[in-house]
Protein backbone atom coordinates (compact mmCIF):
# COMPACT_ATOMS: atom_id res chain seq x y z
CA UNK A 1 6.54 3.75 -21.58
CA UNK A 2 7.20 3.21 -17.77
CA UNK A 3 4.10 3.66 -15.48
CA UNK A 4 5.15 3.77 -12.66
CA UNK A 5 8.96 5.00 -12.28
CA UNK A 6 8.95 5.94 -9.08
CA UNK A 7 9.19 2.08 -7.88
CA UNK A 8 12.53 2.41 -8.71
CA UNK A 9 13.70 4.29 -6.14
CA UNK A 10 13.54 2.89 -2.54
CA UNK A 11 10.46 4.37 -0.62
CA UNK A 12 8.86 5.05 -3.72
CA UNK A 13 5.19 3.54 -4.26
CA UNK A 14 2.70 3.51 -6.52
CA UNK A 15 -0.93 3.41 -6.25
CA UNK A 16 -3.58 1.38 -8.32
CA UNK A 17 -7.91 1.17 -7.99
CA UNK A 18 -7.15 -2.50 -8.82
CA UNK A 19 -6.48 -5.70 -6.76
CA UNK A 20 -7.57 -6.51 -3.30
CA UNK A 21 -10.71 -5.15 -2.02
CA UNK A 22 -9.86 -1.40 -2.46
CA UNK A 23 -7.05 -1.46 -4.60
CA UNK A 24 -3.70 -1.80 -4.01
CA UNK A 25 -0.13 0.07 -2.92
CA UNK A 26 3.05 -1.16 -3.65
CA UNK A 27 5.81 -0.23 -2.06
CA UNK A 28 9.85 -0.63 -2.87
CA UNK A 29 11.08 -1.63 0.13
CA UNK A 30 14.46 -0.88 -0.69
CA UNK A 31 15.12 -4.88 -0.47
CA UNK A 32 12.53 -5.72 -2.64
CA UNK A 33 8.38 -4.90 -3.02
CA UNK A 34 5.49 -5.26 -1.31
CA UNK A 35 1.83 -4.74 -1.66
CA UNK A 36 -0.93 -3.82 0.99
CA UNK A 37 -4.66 -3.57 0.14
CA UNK A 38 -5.85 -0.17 0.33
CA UNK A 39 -8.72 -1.03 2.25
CA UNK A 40 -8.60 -0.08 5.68
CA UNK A 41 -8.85 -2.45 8.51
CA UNK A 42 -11.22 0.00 10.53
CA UNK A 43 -14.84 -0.76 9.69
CA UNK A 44 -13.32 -2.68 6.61
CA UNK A 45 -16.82 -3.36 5.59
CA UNK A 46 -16.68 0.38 4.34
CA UNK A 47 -14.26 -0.15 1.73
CA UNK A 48 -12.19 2.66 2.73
CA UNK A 49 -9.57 2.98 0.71
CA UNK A 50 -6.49 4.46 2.28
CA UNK A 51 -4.63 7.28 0.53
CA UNK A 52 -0.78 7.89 0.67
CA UNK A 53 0.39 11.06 2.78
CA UNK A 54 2.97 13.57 1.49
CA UNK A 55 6.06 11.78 2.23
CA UNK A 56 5.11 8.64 1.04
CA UNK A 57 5.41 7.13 4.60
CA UNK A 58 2.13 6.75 6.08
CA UNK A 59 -1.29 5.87 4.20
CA UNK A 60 -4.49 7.26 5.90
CA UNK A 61 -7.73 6.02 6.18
CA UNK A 62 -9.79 8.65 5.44
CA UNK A 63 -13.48 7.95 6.81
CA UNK A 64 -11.92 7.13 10.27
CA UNK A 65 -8.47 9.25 10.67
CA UNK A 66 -6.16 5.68 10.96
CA UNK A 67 -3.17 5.43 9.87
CA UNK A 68 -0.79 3.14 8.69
CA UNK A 69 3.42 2.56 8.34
CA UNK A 70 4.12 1.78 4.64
CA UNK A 71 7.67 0.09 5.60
CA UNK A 72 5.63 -3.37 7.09
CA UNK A 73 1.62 -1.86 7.11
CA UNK A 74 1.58 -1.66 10.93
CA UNK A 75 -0.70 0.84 12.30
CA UNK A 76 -0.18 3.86 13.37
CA UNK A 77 -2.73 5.55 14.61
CA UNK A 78 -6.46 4.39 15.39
CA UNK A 79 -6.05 0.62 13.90
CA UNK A 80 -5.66 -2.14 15.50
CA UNK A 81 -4.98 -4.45 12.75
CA UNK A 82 -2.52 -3.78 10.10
CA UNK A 83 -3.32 -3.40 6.22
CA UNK A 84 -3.17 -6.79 4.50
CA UNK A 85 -0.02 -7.31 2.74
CA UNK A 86 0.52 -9.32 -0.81
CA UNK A 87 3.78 -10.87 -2.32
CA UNK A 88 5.17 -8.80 -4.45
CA UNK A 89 8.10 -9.14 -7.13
CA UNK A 90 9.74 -7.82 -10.04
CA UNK A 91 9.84 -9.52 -13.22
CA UNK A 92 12.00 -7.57 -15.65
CA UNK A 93 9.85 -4.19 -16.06
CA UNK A 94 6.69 -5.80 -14.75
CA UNK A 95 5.90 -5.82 -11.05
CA UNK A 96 3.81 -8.66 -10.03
CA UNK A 97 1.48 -9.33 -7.05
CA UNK A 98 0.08 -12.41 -5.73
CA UNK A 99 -1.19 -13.50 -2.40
């Protein structure tokens, strides 16, 4: 059974309440994956965890209104710091993260 099939397709992404300090998103770049913590880098001691917008492009911090780029985590709107990104890779069927 496949989890997450839409990291198959470029732009697709998948979200999980695991890894990092708020979770995690991973992203197919097209070119490969990456990861970002879901935590947001305004008032990070919050634990805000960002949350994907319709489109797939741009996560948004939803205690402050930033937002972030999913193609390289820059910000967007609001943050000054982009989310923190993790190596990410896939082995086979399994998608694996690391820092």
């Amino acid at each position: 059974m496949v989890q997450h099939s839409q990291l198959y397709t470029p732009g697709g992404y998948a979200i999980t309440g695991r890894g990092g300090v708020a979770g995690l998103i991973v992203v197919n770049t097209g070119s490969g994956y990456i990861a970002y913590d879901r935590c947001s880098t305004v008032n990070p001691e919050k634990r805000c965890a960002v949350e994907v917008e319709e489109g797939g492009i741009v996560a948004k911090d939803p205690c402050s209104g930033a937002r972030y780029l999913l193609v390289n985590g820059s910000p967007a709107e609001i943050a000054e710091c982009p989310l923190k990104p993790y190596h990410a890779r896939r082995d086979g069927e399994t998608i694996i993260v690391s820092n």
